[in-house]
C-alpha atoms as a PDB file:
ATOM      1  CA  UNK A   1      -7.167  -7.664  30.580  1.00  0.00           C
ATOM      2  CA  UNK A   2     -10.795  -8.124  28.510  1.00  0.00           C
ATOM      3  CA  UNK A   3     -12.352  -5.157  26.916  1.00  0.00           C
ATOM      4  CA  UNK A   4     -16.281  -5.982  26.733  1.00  0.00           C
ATOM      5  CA  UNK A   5     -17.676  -3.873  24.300  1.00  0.00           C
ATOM      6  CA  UNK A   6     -21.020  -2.401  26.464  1.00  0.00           C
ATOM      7  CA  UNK A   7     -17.918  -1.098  28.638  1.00  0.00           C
ATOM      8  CA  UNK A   8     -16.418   0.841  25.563  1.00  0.00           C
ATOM      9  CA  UNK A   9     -19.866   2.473  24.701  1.00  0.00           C
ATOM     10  CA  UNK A  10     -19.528   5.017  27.246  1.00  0.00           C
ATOM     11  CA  UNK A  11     -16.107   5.967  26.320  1.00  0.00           C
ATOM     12  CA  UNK A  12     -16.420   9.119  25.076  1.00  0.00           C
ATOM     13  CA  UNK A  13     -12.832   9.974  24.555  1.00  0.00           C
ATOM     14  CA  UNK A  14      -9.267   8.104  25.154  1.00  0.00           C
ATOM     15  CA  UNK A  15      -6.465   9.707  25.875  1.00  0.00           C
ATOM     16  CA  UNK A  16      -2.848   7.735  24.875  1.00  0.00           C
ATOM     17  CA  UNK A  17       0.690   9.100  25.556  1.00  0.00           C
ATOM     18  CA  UNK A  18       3.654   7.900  24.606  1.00  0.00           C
ATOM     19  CA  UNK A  19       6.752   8.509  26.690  1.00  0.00           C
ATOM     20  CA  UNK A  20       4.661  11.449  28.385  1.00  0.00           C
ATOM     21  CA  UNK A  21       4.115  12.860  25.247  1.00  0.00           C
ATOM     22  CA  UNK A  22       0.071  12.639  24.326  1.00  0.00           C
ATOM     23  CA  UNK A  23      -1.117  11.707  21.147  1.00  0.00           C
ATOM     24  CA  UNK A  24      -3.127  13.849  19.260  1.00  0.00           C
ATOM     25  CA  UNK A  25      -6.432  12.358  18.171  1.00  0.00           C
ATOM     26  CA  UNK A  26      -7.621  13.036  14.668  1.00  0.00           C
ATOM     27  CA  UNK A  27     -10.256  12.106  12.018  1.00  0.00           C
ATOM     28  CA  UNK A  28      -7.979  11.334   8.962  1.00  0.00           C
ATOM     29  CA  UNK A  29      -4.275  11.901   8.276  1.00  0.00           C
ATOM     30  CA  UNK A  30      -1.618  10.793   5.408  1.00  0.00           C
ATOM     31  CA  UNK A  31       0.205   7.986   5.681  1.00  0.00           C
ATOM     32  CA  UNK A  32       2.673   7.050   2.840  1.00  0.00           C
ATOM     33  CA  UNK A  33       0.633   9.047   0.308  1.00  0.00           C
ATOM     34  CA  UNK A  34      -2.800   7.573   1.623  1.00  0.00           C
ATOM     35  CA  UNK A  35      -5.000   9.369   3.113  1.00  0.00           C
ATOM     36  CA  UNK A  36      -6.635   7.281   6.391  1.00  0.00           C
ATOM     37  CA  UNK A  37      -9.695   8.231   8.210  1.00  0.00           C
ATOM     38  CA  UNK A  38     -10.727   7.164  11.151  1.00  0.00           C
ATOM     39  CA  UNK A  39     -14.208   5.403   9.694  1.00  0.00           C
ATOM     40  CA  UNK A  40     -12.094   3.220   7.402  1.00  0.00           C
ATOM     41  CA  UNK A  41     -14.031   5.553   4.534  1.00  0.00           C
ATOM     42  CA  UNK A  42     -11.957   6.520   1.379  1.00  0.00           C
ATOM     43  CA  UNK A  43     -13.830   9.256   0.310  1.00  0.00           C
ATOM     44  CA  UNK A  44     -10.990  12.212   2.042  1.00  0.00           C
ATOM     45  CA  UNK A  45      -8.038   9.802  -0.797  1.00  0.00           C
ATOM     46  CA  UNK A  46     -10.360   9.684  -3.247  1.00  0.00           C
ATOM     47  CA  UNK A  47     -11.070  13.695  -3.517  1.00  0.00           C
ATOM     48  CA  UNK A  48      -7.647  14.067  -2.875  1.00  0.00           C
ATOM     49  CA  UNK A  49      -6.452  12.230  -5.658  1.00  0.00           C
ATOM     50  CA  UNK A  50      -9.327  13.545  -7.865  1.00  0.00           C
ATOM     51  CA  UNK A  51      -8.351  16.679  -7.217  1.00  0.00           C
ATOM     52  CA  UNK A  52      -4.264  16.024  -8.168  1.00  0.00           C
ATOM     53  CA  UNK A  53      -5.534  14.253 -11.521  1.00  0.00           C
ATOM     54  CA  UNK A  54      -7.905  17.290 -12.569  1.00  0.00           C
ATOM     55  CA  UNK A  55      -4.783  19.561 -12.013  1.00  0.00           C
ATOM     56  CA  UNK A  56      -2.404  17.422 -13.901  1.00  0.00           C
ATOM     57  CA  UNK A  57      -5.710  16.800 -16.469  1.00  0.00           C
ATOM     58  CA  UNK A  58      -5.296  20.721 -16.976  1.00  0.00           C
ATOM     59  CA  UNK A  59      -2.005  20.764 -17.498  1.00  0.00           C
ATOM     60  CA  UNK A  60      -1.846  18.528 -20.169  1.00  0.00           C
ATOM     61  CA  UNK A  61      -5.034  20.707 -21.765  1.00  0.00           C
ATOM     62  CA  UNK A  62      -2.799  23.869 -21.783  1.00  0.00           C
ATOM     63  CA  UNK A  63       0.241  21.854 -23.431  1.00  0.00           C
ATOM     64  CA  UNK A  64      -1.988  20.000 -25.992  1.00  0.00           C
ATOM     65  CA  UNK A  65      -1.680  21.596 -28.750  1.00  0.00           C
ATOM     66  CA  UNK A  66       2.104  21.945 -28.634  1.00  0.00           C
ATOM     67  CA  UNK A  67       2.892  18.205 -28.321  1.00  0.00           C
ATOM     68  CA  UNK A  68       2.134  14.972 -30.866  1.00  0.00           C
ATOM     69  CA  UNK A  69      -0.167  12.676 -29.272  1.00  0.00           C
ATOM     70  CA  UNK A  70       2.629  10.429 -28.313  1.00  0.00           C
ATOM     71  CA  UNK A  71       3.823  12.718 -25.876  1.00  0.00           C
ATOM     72  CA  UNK A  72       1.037  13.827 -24.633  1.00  0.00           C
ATOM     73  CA  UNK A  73       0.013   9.667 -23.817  1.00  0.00           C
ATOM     74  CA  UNK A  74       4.053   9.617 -22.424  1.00  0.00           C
ATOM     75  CA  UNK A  75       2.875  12.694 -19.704  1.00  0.00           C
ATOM     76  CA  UNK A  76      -0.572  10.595 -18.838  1.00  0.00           C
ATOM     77  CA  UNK A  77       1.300   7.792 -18.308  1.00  0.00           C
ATOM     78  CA  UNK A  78       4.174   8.914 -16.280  1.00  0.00           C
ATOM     79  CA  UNK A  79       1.684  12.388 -14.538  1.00  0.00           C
ATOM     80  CA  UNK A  80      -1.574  10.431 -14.150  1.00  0.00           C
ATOM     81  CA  UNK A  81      -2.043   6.673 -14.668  1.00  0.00           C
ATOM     82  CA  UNK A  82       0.528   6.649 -11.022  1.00  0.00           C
ATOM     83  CA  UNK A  83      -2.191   7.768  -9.043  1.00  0.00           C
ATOM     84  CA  UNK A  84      -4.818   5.774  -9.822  1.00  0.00           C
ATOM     85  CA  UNK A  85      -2.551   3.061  -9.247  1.00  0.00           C
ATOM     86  CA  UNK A  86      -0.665   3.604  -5.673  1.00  0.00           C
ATOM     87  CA  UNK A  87      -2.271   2.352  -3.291  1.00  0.00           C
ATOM     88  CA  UNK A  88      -4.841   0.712  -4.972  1.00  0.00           C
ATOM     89  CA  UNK A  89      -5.094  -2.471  -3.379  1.00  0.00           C
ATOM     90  CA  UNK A  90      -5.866  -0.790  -0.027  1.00  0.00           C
ATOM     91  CA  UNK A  91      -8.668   1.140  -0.797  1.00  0.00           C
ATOM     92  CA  UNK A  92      -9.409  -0.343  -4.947  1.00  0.00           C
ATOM     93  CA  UNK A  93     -12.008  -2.241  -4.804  1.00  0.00           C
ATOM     94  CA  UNK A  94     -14.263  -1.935  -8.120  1.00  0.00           C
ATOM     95  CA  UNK A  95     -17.294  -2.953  -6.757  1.00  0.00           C
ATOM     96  CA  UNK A  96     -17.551  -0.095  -5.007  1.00  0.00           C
ATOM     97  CA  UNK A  97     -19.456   1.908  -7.787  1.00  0.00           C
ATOM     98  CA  UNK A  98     -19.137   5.228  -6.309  1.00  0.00           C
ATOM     99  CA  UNK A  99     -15.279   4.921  -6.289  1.00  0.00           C
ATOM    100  CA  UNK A 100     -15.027   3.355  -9.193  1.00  0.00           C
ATOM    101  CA  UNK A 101     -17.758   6.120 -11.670  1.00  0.00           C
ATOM    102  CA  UNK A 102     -15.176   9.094  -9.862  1.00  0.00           C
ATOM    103  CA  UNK A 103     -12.311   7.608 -11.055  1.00  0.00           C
ATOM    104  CA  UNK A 104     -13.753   6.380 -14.136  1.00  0.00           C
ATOM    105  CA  UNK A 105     -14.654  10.112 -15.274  1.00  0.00           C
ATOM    106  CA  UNK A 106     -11.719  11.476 -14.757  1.00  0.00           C
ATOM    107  CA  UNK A 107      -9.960   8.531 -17.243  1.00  0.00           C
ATOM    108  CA  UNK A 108     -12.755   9.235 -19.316  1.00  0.00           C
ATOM    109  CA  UNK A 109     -11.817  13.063 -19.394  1.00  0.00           C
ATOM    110  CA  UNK A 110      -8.378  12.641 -19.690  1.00  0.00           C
ATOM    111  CA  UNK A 111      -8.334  10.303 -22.700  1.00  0.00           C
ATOM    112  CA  UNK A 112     -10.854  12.874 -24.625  1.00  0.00           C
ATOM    113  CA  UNK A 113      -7.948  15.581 -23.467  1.00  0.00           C
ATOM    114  CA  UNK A 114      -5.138  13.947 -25.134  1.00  0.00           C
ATOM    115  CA  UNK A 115      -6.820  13.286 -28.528  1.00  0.00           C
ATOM    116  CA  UNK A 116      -8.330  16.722 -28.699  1.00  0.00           C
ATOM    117  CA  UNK A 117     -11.827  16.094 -28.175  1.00  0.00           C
ATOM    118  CA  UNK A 118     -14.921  17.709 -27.025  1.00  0.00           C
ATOM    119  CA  UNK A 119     -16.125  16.781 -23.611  1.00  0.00           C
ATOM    120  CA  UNK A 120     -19.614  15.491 -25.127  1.00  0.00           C
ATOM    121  CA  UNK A 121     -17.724  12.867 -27.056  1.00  0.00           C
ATOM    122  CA  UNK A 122     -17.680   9.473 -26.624  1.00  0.00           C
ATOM    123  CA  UNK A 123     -15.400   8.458 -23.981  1.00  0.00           C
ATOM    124  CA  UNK A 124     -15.695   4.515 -24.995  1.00  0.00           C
ATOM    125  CA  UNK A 125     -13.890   5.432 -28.687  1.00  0.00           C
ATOM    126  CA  UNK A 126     -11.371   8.261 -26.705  1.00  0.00           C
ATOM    127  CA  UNK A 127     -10.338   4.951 -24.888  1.00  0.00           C
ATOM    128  CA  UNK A 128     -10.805   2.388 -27.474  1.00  0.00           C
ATOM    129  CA  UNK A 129      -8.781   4.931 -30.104  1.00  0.00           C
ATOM    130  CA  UNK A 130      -5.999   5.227 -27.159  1.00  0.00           C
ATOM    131  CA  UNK A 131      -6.096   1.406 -26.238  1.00  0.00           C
ATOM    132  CA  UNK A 132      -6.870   2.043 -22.809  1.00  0.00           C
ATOM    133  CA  UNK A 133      -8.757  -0.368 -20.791  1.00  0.00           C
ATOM    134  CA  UNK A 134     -11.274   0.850 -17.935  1.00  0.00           C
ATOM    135  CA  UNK A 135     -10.213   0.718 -14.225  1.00  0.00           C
ATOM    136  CA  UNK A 136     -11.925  -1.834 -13.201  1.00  0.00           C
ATOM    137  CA  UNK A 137      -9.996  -4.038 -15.334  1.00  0.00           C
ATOM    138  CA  UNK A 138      -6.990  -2.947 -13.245  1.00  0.00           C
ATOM    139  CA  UNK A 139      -8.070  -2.221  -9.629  1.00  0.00           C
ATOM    140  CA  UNK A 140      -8.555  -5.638  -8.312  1.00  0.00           C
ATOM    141  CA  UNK A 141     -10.269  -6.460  -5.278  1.00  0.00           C
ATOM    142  CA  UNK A 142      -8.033  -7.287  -1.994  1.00  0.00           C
ATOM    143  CA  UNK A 143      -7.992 -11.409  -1.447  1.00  0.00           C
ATOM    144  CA  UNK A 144      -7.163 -13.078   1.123  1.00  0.00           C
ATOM    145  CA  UNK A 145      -5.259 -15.800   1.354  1.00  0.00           C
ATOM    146  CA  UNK A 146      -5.867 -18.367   3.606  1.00  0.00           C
ATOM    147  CA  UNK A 147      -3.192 -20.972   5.099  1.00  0.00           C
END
Protein backbone atom coordinates (compact mmCIF):
# COMPACT_ATOMS: atom_id res chain seq x y z
CA UNK A 1 0.00 0.00 0.00
CA UNK A 2 1.40 3.77 -1.22
CA UNK A 3 0.45 6.77 0.74
CA UNK A 4 0.64 9.84 -1.84
CA UNK A 5 0.90 12.78 0.05
CA UNK A 6 -2.09 15.12 -1.85
CA UNK A 7 -4.18 12.03 -0.39
CA UNK A 8 -2.98 12.79 3.27
CA UNK A 9 -3.83 16.59 2.95
CA UNK A 10 -7.35 16.06 3.56
CA UNK A 11 -6.86 13.94 6.52
CA UNK A 12 -8.04 15.82 9.10
CA UNK A 13 -7.77 13.35 11.88
CA UNK A 14 -6.55 9.48 12.24
CA UNK A 15 -7.79 7.38 14.47
CA UNK A 16 -5.31 4.13 15.59
CA UNK A 17 -6.27 1.35 18.08
CA UNK A 18 -4.41 -1.11 19.35
CA UNK A 19 -5.98 -4.39 20.38
CA UNK A 20 -9.43 -2.40 20.38
CA UNK A 21 -8.08 -0.09 22.62
CA UNK A 22 -7.75 3.61 20.75
CA UNK A 23 -4.92 5.67 21.08
CA UNK A 24 -5.16 8.89 22.39
CA UNK A 25 -3.78 11.61 20.15
CA UNK A 26 -1.76 14.37 21.74
CA UNK A 27 0.50 17.40 21.02
CA UNK A 28 3.56 16.58 23.27
CA UNK A 29 4.16 13.98 26.00
CA UNK A 30 7.35 12.65 28.13
CA UNK A 31 9.21 10.06 27.08
CA UNK A 32 12.24 8.92 29.21
CA UNK A 33 12.57 12.41 30.73
CA UNK A 34 12.13 14.19 27.22
CA UNK A 35 9.57 15.98 26.50
CA UNK A 36 8.30 15.20 22.56
CA UNK A 37 5.94 17.28 20.63
CA UNK A 38 4.32 16.49 17.87
CA UNK A 39 6.13 19.43 15.54
CA UNK A 40 9.53 17.93 16.36
CA UNK A 41 9.90 21.59 18.34
CA UNK A 42 11.88 21.57 21.70
CA UNK A 43 10.65 24.52 23.07
CA UNK A 44 7.77 22.41 25.72
CA UNK A 45 11.83 20.37 27.12
CA UNK A 46 13.45 23.33 27.02
CA UNK A 47 10.93 25.41 29.48
CA UNK A 48 10.63 22.40 31.26
CA UNK A 49 14.06 22.00 32.06
CA UNK A 50 14.48 25.80 32.51
CA UNK A 51 12.07 25.77 34.82
CA UNK A 52 13.71 22.56 37.07
CA UNK A 53 17.21 24.48 36.88
CA UNK A 54 15.71 27.95 38.17
CA UNK A 55 14.19 25.87 41.11
CA UNK A 56 17.30 23.99 41.90
CA UNK A 57 19.21 27.65 40.99
CA UNK A 58 17.07 28.86 44.12
CA UNK A 59 17.84 26.37 46.18
CA UNK A 60 21.31 26.64 46.11
CA UNK A 61 20.68 30.73 46.66
CA UNK A 62 18.90 29.95 50.01
CA UNK A 63 21.82 27.46 51.12
CA UNK A 64 24.67 29.80 49.96
CA UNK A 65 25.72 31.29 52.59
CA UNK A 66 25.87 28.21 54.81
CA UNK A 67 28.18 26.15 52.55
CA UNK A 68 32.10 26.79 51.25
CA UNK A 69 32.14 27.23 47.65
CA UNK A 70 33.24 23.72 47.16
CA UNK A 71 30.07 22.44 48.12
CA UNK A 72 28.07 24.59 46.74
CA UNK A 73 30.07 23.67 42.97
CA UNK A 74 29.56 19.68 44.42
CA UNK A 75 25.37 20.52 44.49
CA UNK A 76 25.68 22.30 40.77
CA UNK A 77 27.35 19.56 39.63
CA UNK A 78 25.46 16.66 40.91
CA UNK A 79 21.57 19.15 41.03
CA UNK A 80 22.17 21.03 37.76
CA UNK A 81 24.96 20.37 35.23
CA UNK A 82 22.57 16.63 34.77
CA UNK A 83 20.03 18.41 33.06
CA UNK A 84 21.59 20.26 30.69
CA UNK A 85 23.22 17.20 29.79
CA UNK A 86 20.43 14.25 29.37
CA UNK A 87 19.28 14.12 26.46
CA UNK A 88 21.29 16.44 24.82
CA UNK A 89 22.16 14.87 21.73
CA UNK A 90 18.46 14.62 20.76
CA UNK A 91 17.43 17.95 20.94
CA UNK A 92 21.40 19.87 21.63
CA UNK A 93 22.22 21.33 18.87
CA UNK A 94 24.21 24.76 19.53
CA UNK A 95 23.49 26.34 16.53
CA UNK A 96 20.28 26.77 17.43
CA UNK A 97 20.80 30.25 19.16
CA UNK A 98 17.57 30.46 20.82
CA UNK A 99 18.23 27.14 22.69
CA UNK A 100 21.45 27.67 23.23
CA UNK A 101 21.15 31.96 24.87
CA UNK A 102 18.17 30.03 27.36
CA UNK A 103 20.39 27.66 28.50
CA UNK A 104 23.31 29.79 28.45
CA UNK A 105 21.60 32.31 31.05
CA UNK A 106 20.68 30.10 33.30
CA UNK A 107 24.68 28.72 33.51
CA UNK A 108 25.42 32.19 33.52
CA UNK A 109 23.09 32.75 36.65
CA UNK A 110 24.01 29.87 38.37
CA UNK A 111 27.79 30.35 38.33
CA UNK A 112 27.23 34.17 39.68
CA UNK A 113 24.95 32.16 42.49
CA UNK A 114 27.61 29.99 43.74
CA UNK A 115 30.36 32.65 44.10
CA UNK A 116 28.05 35.15 45.69
CA UNK A 117 27.64 37.62 43.11
CA UNK A 118 25.34 40.25 41.95
CA UNK A 119 23.26 39.44 38.96
CA UNK A 120 24.80 42.57 36.97
CA UNK A 121 28.19 40.95 37.19
CA UNK A 122 30.10 39.57 34.71
CA UNK A 123 29.08 36.17 33.92
CA UNK A 124 32.38 35.52 31.61
CA UNK A 125 34.76 35.94 35.07
CA UNK A 126 31.73 33.94 37.34
CA UNK A 127 32.68 31.16 34.75
CA UNK A 128 36.23 31.81 34.07
CA UNK A 129 36.77 32.13 38.20
CA UNK A 130 34.72 28.63 38.42
CA UNK A 131 36.53 27.01 35.32
CA UNK A 132 33.46 26.37 33.61
CA UNK A 133 33.31 26.24 29.95
CA UNK A 134 30.07 27.51 27.97
CA UNK A 135 27.52 24.96 26.59
CA UNK A 136 28.22 25.07 23.42
CA UNK A 137 31.49 23.64 24.05
CA UNK A 138 29.59 20.60 25.36
CA UNK A 139 26.29 20.17 23.44
CA UNK A 140 27.48 18.83 20.21
CA UNK A 141 25.55 18.66 17.21
CA UNK A 142 23.92 15.08 16.20
CA UNK A 143 26.22 13.40 13.17
CA UNK A 144 25.50 11.02 11.19
CA UNK A 145 27.35 8.41 10.27
CA UNK A 146 27.28 7.06 7.07
CA UNK A 147 28.20 3.30 6.01
Amino acid sequence: MQLCPHKLKHIQEISIQVKGTIIDRTESFLYLGVTLHQSMSWADHIDSVCKKINQRIGLIRRVRNLLPIQARVTLYNTLILPLFDYGDLVWGDKHNLAIMSELQVLQNNAAKVLLGLLTRSSSTQALKSLDFKPLAFFIVAPQFISA
